[in-house]
Protein backbone atom coordinates (compact mmCIF):
# COMPACT_ATOMS: atom_id res chain seq x y z
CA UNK A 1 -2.59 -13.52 -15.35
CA UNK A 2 -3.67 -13.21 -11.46
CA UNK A 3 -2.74 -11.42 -8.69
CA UNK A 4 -2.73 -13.60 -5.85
CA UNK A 5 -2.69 -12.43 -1.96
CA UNK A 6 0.55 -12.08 -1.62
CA UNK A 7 0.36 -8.61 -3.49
CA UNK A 8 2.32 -10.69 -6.76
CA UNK A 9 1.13 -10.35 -10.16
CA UNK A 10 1.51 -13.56 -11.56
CA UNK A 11 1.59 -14.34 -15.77
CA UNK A 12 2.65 -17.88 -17.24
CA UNK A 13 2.42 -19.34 -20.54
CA UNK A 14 2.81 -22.97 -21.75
CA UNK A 15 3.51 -24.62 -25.09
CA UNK A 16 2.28 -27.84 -24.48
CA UNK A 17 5.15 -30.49 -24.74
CA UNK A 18 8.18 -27.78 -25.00
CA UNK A 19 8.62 -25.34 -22.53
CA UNK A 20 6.86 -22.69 -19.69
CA UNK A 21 7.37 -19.24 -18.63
CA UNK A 22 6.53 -18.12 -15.25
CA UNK A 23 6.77 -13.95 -14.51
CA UNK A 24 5.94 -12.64 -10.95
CA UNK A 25 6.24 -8.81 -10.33
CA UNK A 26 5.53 -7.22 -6.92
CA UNK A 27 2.30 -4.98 -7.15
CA UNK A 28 2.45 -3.56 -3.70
CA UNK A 29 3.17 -0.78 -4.46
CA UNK A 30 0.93 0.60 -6.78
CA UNK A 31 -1.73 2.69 -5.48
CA UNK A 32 -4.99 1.28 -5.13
CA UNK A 33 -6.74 4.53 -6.18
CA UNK A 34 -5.25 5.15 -9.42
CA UNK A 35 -6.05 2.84 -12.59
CA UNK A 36 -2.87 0.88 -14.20
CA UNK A 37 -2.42 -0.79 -17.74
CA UNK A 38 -0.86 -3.72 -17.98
CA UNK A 39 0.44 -4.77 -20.89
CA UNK A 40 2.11 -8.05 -21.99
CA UNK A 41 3.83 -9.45 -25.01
């Protein structure tokens, strides 16, 4: 998981020889004060 510059938090997974899963979720608007869980399954 990253979050790159473009304010996108960015998650993929691979199983290697079958398949890949790319998520990419704007973060922009969370507030850089406050603290945030992230959680994924």
């Amino acid at each position: 998981m990253i979050k790159d510059e473009d304010n996108k938090l960015k998650f993929f997974h691979v199983i290697l020889g079958k398949d890949r899963t790319d998520v990419e979720v704007d973060v922009s608007n969370l507030a850089l004060d406050k603290p945030h869980h992230i959680a994924v399954t």
